[in-house]
Protein backbone atom coordinates (compact mmCIF):
# COMPACT_ATOMS: atom_id res chain seq x y z
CA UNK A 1 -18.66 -17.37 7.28
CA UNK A 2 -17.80 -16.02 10.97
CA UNK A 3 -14.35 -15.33 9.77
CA UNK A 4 -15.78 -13.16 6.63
CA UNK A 5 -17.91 -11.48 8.70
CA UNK A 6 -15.36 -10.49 10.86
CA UNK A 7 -13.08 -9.42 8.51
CA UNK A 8 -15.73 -6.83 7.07
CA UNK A 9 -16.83 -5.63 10.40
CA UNK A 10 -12.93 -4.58 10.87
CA UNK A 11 -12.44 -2.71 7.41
CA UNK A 12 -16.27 -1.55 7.56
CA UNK A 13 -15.01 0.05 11.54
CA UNK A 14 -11.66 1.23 10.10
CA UNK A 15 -13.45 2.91 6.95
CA UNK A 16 -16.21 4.52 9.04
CA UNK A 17 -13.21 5.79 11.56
CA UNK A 18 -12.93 8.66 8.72
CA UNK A 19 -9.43 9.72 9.73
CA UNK A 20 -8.35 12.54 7.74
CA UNK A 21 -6.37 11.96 4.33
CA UNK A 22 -2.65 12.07 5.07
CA UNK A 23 0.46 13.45 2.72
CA UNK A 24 0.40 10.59 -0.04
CA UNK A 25 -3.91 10.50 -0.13
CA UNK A 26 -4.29 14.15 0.36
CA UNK A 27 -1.73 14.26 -3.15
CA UNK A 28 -3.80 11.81 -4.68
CA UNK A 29 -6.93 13.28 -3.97
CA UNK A 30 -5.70 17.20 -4.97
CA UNK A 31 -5.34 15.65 -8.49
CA UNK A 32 -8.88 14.08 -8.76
CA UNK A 33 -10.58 17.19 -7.93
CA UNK A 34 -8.95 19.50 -10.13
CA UNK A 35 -8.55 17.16 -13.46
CA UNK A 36 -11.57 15.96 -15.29
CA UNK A 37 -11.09 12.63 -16.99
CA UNK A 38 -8.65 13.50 -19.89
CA UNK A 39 -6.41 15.73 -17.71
CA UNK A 40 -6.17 12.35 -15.18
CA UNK A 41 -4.94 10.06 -18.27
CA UNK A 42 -2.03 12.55 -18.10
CA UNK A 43 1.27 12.92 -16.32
CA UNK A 44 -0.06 14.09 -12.80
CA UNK A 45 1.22 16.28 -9.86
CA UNK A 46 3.81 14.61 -7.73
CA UNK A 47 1.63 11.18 -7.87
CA UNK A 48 1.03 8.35 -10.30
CA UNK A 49 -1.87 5.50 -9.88
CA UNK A 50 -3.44 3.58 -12.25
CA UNK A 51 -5.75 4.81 -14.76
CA UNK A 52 -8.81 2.58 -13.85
CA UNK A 53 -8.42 3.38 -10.27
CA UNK A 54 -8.35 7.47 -11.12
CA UNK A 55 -11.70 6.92 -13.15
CA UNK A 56 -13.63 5.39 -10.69
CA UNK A 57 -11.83 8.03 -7.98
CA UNK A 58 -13.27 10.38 -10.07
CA UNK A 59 -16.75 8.80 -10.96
CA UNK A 60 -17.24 7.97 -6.86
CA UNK A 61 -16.96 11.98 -6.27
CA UNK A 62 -18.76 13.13 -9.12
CA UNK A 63 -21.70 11.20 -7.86
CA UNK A 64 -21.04 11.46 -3.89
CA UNK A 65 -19.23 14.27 -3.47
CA UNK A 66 -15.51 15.31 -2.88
CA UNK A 67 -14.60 13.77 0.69
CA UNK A 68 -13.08 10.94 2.39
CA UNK A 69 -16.06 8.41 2.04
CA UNK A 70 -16.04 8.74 -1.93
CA UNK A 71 -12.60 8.41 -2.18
CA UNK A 72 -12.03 5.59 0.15
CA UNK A 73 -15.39 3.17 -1.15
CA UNK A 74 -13.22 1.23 -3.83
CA UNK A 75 -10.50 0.27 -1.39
CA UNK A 76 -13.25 -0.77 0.93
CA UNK A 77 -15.18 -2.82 -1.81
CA UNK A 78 -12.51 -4.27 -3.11
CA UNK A 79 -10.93 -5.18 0.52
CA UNK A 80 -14.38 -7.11 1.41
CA UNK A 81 -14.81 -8.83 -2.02
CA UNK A 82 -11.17 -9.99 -1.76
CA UNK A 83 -12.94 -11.86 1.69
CA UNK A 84 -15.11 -13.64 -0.76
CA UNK A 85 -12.34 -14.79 -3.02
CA UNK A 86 -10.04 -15.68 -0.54
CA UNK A 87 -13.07 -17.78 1.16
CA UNK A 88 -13.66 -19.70 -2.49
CA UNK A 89 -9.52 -20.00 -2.91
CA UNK A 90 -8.75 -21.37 0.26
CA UNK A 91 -11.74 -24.00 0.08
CA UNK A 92 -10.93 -24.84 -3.19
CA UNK A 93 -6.99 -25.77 -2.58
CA UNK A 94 -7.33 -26.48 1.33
CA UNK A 95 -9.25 -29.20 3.35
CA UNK A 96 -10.93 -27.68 6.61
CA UNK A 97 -8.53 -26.61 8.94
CA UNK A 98 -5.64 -25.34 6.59
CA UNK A 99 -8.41 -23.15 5.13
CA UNK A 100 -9.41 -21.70 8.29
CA UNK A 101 -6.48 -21.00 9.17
CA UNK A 102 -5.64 -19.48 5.80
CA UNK A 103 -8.93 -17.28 5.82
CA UNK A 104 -8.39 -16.18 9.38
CA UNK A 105 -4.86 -14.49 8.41
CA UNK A 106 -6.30 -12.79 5.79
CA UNK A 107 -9.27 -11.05 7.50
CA UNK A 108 -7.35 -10.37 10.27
CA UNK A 109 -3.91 -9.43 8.46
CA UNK A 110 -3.38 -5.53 9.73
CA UNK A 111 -2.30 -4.22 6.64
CA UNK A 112 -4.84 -5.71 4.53
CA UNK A 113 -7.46 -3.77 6.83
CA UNK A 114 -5.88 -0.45 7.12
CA UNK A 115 -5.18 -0.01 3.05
CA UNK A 116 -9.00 -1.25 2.71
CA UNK A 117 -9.48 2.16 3.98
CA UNK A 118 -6.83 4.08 1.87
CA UNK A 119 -7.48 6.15 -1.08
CA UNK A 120 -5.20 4.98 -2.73
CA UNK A 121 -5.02 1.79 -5.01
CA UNK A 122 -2.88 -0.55 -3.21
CA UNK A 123 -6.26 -2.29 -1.30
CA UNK A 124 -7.70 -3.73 -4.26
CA UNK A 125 -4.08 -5.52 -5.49
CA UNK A 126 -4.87 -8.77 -3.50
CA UNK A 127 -8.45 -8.81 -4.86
CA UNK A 128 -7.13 -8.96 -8.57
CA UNK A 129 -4.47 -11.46 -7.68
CA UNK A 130 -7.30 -13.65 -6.64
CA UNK A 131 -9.63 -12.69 -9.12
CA UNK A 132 -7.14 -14.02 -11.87
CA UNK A 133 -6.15 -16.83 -9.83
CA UNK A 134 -9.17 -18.36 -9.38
CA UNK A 135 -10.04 -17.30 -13.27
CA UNK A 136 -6.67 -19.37 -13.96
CA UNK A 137 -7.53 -22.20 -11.85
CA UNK A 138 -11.27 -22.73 -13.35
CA UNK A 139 -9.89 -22.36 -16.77
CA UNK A 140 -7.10 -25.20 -16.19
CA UNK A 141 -8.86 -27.40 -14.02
CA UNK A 142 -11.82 -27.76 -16.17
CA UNK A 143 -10.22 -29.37 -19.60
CA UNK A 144 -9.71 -25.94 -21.53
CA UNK A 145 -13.23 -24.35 -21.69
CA UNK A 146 -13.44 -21.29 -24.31
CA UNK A 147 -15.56 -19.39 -22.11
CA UNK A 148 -13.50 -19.76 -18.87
CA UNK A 149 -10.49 -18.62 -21.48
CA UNK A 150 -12.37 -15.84 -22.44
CA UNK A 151 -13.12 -14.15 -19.08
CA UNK A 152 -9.65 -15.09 -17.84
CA UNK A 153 -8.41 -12.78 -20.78
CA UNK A 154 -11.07 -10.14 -20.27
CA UNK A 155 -10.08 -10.01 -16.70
CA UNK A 156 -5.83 -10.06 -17.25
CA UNK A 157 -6.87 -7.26 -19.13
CA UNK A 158 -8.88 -5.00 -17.45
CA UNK A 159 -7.16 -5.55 -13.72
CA UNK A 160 -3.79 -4.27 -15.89
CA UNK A 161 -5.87 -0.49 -15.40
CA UNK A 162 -6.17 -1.01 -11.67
CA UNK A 163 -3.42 -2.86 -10.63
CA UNK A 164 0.13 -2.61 -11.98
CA UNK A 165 1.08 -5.49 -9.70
CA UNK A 166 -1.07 -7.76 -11.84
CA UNK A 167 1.59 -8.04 -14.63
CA UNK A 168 3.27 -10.49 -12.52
CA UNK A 169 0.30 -12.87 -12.18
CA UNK A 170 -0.32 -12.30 -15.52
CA UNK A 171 3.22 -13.58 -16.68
CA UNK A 172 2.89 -16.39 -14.27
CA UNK A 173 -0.20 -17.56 -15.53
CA UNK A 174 0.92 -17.66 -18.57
CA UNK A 175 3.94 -19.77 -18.09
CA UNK A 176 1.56 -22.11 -15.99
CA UNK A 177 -0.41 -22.37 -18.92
CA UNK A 178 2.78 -23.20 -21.10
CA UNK A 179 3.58 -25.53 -18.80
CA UNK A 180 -0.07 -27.56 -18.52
CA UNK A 181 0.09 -27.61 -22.46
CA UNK A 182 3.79 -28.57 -22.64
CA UNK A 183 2.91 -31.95 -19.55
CA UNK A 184 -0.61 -32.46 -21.92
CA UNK A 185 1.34 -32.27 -25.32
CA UNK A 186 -1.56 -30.05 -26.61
CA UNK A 187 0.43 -28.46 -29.05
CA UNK A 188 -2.89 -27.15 -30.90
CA UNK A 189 -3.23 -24.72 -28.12
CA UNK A 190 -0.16 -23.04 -28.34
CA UNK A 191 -1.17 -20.63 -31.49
CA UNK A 192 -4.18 -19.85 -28.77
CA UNK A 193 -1.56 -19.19 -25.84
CA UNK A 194 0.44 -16.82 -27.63
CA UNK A 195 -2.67 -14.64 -28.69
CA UNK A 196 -3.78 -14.41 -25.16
CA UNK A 197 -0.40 -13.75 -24.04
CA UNK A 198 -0.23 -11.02 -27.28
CA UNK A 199 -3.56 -9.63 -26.51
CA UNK A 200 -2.21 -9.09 -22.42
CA UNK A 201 1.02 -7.74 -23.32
CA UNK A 202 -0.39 -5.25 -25.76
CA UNK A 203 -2.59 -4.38 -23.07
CA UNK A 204 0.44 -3.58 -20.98
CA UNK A 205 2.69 -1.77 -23.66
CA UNK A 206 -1.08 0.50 -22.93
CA UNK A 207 -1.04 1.07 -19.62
CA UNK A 208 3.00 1.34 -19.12
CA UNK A 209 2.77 4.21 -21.47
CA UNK A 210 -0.02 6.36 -20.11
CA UNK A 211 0.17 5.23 -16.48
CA UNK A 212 3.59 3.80 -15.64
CA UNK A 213 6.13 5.61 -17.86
CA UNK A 214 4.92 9.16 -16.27
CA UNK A 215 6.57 7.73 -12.82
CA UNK A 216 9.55 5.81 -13.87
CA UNK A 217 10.83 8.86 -15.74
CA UNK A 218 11.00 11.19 -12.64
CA UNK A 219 14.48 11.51 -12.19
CA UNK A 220 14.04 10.72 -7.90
CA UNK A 221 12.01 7.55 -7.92
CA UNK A 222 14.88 5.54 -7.87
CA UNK A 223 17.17 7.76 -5.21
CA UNK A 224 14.40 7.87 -3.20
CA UNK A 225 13.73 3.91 -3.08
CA UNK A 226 16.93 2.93 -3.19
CA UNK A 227 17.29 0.58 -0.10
CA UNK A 228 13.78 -0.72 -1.46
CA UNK A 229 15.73 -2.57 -4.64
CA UNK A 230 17.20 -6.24 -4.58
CA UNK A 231 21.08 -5.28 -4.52
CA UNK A 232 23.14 -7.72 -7.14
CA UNK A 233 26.12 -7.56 -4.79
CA UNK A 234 27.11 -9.21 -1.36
CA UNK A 235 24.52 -7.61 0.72
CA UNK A 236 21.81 -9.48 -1.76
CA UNK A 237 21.51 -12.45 0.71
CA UNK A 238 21.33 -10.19 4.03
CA UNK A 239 18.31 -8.26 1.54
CA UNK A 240 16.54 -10.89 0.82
CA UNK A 241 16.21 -12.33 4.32
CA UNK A 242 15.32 -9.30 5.64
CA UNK A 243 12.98 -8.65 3.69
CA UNK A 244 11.08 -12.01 3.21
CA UNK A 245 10.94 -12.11 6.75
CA UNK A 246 9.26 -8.48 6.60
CA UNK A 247 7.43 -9.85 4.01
CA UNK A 248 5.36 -12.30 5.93
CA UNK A 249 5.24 -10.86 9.12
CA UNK A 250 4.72 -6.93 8.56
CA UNK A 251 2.90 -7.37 5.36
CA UNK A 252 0.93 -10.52 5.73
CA UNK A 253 0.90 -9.39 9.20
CA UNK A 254 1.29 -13.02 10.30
CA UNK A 255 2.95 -13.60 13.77
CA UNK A 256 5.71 -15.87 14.68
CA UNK A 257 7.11 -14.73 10.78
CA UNK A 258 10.10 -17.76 10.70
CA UNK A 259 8.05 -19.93 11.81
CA UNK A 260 5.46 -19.33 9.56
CA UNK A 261 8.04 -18.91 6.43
CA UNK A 262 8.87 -22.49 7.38
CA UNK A 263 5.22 -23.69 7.29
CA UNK A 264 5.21 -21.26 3.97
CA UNK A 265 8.11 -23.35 1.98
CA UNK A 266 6.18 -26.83 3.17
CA UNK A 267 2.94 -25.43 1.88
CA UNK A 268 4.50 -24.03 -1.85
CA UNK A 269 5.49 -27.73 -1.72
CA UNK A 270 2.11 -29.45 -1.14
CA UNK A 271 0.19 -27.69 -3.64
CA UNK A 272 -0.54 -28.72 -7.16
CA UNK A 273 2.29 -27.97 -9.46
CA UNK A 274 -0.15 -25.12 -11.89
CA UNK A 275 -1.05 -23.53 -8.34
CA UNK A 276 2.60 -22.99 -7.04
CA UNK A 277 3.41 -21.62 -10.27
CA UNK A 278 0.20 -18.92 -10.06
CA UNK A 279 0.44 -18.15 -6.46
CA UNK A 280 4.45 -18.49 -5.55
CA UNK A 281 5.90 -17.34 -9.01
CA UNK A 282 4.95 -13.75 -9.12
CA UNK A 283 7.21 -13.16 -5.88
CA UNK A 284 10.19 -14.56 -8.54
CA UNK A 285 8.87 -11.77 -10.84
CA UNK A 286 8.88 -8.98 -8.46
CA UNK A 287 12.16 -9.35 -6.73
CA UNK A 288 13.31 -9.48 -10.30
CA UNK A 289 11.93 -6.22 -11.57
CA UNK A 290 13.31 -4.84 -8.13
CA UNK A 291 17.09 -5.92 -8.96
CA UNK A 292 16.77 -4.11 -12.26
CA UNK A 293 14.89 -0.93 -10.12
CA UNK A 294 11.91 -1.35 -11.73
CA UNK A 295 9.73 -2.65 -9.02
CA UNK A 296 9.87 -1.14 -5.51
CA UNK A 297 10.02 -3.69 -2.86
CA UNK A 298 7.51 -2.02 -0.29
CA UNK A 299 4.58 -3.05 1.75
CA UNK A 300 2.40 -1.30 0.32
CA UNK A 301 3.40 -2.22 -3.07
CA UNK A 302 3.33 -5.80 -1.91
CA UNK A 303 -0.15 -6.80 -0.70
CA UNK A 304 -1.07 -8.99 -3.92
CA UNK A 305 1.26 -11.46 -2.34
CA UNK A 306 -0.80 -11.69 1.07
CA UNK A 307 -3.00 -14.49 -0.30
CA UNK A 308 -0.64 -16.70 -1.74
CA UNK A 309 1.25 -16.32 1.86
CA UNK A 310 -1.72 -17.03 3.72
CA UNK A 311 -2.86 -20.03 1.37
CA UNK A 312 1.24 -21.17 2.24
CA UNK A 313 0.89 -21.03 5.44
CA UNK A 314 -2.07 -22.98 5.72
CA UNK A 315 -0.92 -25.88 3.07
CA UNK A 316 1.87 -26.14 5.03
CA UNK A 317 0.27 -26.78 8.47
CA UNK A 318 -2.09 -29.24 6.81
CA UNK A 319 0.61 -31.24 5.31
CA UNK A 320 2.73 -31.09 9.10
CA UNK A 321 -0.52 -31.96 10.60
CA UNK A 322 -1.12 -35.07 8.02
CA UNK A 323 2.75 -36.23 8.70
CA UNK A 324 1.46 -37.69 12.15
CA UNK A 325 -0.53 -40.36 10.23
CA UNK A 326 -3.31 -42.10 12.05
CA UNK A 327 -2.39 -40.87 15.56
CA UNK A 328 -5.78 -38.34 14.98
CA UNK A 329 -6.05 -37.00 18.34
CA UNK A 330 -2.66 -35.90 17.67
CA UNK A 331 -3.16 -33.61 14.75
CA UNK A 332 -7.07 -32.38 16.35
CA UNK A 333 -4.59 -31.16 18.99
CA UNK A 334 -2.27 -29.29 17.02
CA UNK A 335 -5.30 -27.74 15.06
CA UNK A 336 -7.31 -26.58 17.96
CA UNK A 337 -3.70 -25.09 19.48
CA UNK A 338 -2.18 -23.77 16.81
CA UNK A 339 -5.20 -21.89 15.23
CA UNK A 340 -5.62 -19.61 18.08
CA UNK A 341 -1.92 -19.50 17.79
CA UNK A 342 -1.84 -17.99 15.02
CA UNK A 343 -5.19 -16.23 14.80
CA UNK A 344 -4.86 -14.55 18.19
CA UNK A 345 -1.89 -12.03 17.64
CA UNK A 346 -3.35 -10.11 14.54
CA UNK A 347 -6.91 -10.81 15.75
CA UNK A 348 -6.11 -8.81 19.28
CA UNK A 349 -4.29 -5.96 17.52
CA UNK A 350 -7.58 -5.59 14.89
CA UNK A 351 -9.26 -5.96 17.83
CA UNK A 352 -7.53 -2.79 19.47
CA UNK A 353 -7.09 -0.74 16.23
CA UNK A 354 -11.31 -1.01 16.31
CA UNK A 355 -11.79 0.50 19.58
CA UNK A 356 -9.02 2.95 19.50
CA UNK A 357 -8.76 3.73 16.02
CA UNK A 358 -5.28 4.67 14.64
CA UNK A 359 -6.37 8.38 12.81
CA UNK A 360 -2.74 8.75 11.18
CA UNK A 361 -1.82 12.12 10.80
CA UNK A 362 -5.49 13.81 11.48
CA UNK A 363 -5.50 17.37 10.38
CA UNK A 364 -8.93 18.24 10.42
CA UNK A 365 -9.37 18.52 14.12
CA UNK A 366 -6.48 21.03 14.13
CA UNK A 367 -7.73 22.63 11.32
CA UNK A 368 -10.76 22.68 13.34
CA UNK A 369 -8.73 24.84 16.07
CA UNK A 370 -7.33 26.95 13.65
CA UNK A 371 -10.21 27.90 12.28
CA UNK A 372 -11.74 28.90 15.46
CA UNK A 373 -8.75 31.09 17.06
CA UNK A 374 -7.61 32.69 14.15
CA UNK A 375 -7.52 36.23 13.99
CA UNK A 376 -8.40 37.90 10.26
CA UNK A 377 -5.25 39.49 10.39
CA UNK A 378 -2.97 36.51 11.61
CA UNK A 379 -0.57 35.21 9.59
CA UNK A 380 -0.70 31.67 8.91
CA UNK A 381 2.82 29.59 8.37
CA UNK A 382 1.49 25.41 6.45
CA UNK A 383 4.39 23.77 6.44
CA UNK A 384 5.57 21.94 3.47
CA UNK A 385 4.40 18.30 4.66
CA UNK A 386 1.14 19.67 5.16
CA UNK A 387 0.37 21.50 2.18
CA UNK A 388 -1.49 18.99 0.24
CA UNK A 389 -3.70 18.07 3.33
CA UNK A 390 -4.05 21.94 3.57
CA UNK A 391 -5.23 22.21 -0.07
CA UNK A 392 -7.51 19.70 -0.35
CA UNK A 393 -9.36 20.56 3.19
CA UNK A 394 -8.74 24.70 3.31
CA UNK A 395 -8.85 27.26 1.10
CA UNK A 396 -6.02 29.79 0.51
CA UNK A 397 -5.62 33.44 1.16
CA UNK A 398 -3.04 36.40 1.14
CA UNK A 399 -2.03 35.89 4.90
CA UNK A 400 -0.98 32.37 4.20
CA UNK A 401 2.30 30.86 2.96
CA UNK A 402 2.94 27.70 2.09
CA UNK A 403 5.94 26.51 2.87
CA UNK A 404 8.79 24.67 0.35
CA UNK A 405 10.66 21.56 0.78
CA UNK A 406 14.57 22.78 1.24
CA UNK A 407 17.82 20.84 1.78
CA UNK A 408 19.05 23.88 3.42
CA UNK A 409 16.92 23.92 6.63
CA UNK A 410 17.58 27.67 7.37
CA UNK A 411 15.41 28.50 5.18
CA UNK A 412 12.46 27.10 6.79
CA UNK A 413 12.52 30.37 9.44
CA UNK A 414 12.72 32.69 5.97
CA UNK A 415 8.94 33.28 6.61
CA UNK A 416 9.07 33.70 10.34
CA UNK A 417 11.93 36.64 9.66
CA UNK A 418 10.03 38.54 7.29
CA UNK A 419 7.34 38.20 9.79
CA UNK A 420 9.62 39.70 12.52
CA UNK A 421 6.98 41.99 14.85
CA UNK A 422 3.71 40.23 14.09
CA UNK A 423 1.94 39.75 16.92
CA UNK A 424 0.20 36.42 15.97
CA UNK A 425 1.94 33.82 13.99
CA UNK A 426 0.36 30.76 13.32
CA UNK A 427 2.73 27.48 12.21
CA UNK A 428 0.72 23.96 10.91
CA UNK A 429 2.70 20.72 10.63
CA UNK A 430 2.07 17.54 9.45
CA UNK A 431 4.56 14.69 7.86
CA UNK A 432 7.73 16.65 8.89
CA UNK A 433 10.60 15.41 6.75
CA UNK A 434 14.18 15.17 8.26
CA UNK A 435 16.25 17.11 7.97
CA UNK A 436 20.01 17.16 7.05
CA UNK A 437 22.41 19.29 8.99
CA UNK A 438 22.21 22.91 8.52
CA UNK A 439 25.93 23.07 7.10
CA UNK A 440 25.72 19.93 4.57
CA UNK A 441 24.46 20.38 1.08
CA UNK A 442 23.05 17.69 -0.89
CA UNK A 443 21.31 18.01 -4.80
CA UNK A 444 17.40 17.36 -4.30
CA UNK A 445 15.37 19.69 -6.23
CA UNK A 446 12.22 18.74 -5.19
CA UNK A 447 10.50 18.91 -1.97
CA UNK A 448 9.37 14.76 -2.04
CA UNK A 449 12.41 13.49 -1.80
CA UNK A 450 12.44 11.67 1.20
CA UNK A 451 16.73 11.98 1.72
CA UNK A 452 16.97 8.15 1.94
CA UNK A 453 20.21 8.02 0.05
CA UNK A 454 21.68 11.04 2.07
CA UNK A 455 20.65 9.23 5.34
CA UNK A 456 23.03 6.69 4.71
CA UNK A 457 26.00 8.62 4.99
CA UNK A 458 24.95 11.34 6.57
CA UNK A 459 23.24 11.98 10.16
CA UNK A 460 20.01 13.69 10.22
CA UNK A 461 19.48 16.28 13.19
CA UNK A 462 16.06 16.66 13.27
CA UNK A 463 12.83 16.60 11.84
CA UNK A 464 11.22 20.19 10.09
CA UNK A 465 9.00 20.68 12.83
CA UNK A 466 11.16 20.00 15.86
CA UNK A 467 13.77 22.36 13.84
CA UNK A 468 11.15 25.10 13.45
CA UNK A 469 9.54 25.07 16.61
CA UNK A 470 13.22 24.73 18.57
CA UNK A 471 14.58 27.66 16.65
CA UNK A 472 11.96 29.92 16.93
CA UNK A 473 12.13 29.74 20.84
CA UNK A 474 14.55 32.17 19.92
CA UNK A 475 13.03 34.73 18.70
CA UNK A 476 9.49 34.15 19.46
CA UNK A 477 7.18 33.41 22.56
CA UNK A 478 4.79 30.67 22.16
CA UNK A 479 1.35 31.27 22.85
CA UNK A 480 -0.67 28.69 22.08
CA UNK A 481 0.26 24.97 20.93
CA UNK A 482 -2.89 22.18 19.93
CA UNK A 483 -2.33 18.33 18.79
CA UNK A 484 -3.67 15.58 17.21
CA UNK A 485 -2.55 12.59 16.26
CA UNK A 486 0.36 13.06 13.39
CA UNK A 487 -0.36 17.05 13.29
CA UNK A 488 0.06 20.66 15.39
CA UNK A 489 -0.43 23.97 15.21
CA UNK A 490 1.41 26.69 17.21
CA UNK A 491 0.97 30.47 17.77
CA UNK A 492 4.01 32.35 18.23
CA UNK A 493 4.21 36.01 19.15
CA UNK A 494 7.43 37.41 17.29
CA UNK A 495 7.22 41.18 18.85
């Protein structure tokens, strides 16, 4: 229980850290506040997320107010009940040691506690993967009951609204299902199989159509992921490598990553044959979806796989731990070395991230500074990266412009020109984009594109607010500058 209680003291600390929403929550979060619940089932502003998640996004402000806290909670709920699970899956596949080992990656996996304080739905993906794998596991390890059938269904169903990642478990479920009938020869269960698996893809016809088809038809999801898709050429095998390795060790945050991959492949090998399908077959599912760009191969996107890793990992050092036999001192050894190993990397660096919190790209404090040396008639210059952090923490008035994403980077300084002989000139950055060079010209029409696909042929000079800030020594003197982590503010005098 140390282990869970560490692992909620470090997303409890990161949660209470209360670092100010950045581009992709601050986006999120614009679209809560100004939607009521019908408006949210609907295509929304330069986001998507599932419906389920929006609801209770919207039903955690409505009752605590509009700020980071409200909008954070699920992530950190469902970030310390995914402890719990994990705790109750590990035991349940794992003798002692594996399972400590298994639960100690988990809680002290870095990603896994920084999206547990994330508005944003990605935290709650590994608790649904365990929810329905331990649903799965109780209904097939305990001859068939109805009822353990029915809340496996209920669940597939509902987690579907929070998680779009849980269509792979799903589908692997089900084949593991198929597969314990098919090795039983219950063929009287079949007619029952293909209702649940009716009942959970009619579920998912659902939620592709209100929450999923909205994203998948903008016309730059794709261009903008593209070196996030399994390639079907030559470079598939360099892709795949790379990014299993990333996988395991940026992801699952595990250290030593080939190493552990190793101790991963033993472990898919020890378990029971129903739990490799459930835990190791979903991975199958998503690189699939990626090949066909349907499924973007990102961390973030990703962290419904963490458990199964972790649970890998720590079959597999129980089964290289059992291969030296009766020589027990032997294998006490290589538990009592290789669990501080292993738990001592991402342990230390949770350990740092709580007493010198990483705030991200913290806007309020400059805001803060703003605020309190701004002039009435100064004119105010938010550049485009910052607008939505802007929005949701500032209001707007007639001596501020936001600013447009715009391939041609010239016309970034379009404000500052009009501006020419104003005396005070603020300019607010956060989540510069880079930028091409000022005489290439590429089609984006909109300013989220990230320019991954121009990047790979192209060089990129600088980022927006180096570009700004360097051409406007130019023509302007700077007066003032204040930073925070991931955001600035200058005051330029452009007499």
């Amino acid at each position: 229980m140390g282990l869970i209680l560490a692992g909620v003291v470090l997303r409890v600390a990161h949660y209470l850290a209360n670092r100010s929403l950045w581009f992709d929550e601050a986006m999120l979060a614009n679209n809560v506040r100004a939607r009521d619940f019908v408006g949210l089932a609907h295509k929304l502003d330069y986001q998507g997320a599932p419906l389920g998640f929006l609801y209770v996004e919207k039903l955690l402000c409505i009752g605590w107010g509009y700020h980071e806290y409200a909008l954070r909670l699920y992530s950190l709920v469902a970030g310390c009940l995914a402890l719990l699970l994990m705790y109750r899956m590990a035991f349940r596949l794992l003798r002692g040691p594996g399972a400590l080992l298994a639960l100690g990656l988990f809680a002290f996996g870095g990603p896994l506690i920084y999206y547990s304080a994330e508005a944003k739905p990605y935290g709650g993906d590994a608790l649904w993967a365990l929810a329905l794998g331990l649903l799965a596991g109780e209904y097939v390890e305990h001859r068939n009951k109805p009822l353990s059938l029915g809340w496996l269904v209920f669940a597939g169903c509902l987690s579907s609204w929070f998680s779009f990642q849980s269509a792979f478990v799903l589908a692997s479920i089900g084949l593991a299902l198929a597969d314990r009938y098919r090795v039983r020869g219950e063929r009287q269960r079949w007619p029952g199989w293909c209702a649940v698996m009716a009942a959970w893809g009619a579920n998912l016809v659902l939620v592709y159509l209100i929450s999923i088809r909205p994203i998948a038809s903008n016309p730059l999801f794709k261009d903008t992921h593209e070196a996030s898709y399994l390639p079907f050429n030559a470079g598939a095998w360099d892709w795949l490598a790379a990014n299993l390795v990333d996988l395991v060790g940026n992801t699952a945050g595990i250290p030593y990553p080939l190493f552990a991959m190793v101790l991963l492949g033993v472990g898919m090998l020890a378990l029971r044959r129903p739990w490799r399908i459930i835990l190791y077959l979903p991975l199958l599912f998503a690189l699939f979806a990626s090949g066909f760009k349907a499924f973007v191969f990102v961390k973030r996107l990703l962290l419904f796989l963490v458990p199964a890793i972790c649970l890998g990992v720590g079959a597999g050092s129980e089964r290289v731990a059992s291969w030296c036999g009766d020589r027990r001192p032997v294998a006490r050894w290589l538990w009592l070395v290789g669990l501080p190993v292993f738990w001592f990397p991402p342990a230390r660096a949770a350990w740092d991230e709580l007493r010198h919190p990483t705030m991200g790209e913290d806007i309020k404090p400059v805001l803060a500074y703003l605020n309190a040396h701004r002039r009435p008639q100064d004119r105010v210059f938010i550049y485009d990266g910052a607008v939505p952090a802007y929005t949701w923490y500032a209001s707007n008035d007639a001596n501020v412009v936001m600013g447009h994403w715009s391939a041609d980077p010239q016309e970034y300084l379009a404000p500052f020109k009009a501006w020419k002989g104003e005396p005070r000139v603020w300019a607010l950055f956060t989540h510069p984009w880079n930028l091409p060079p000022a005489d290439e010209e590429i089609n984006v029409v909109h300013h989220t594109a990230r320019l991954q696909p121009y990047r790979k042929s192209h060089p990129v000079v600088t980022n927006g607010e180096s570009f700004i800030v360097s051409n406007l020594s130019g023509m302007a003197r700077l007066d003032d500058v204040y930073r925070a982590d991931g955001a600035s503010v200058y005051l330029f005098d452009l007499r």
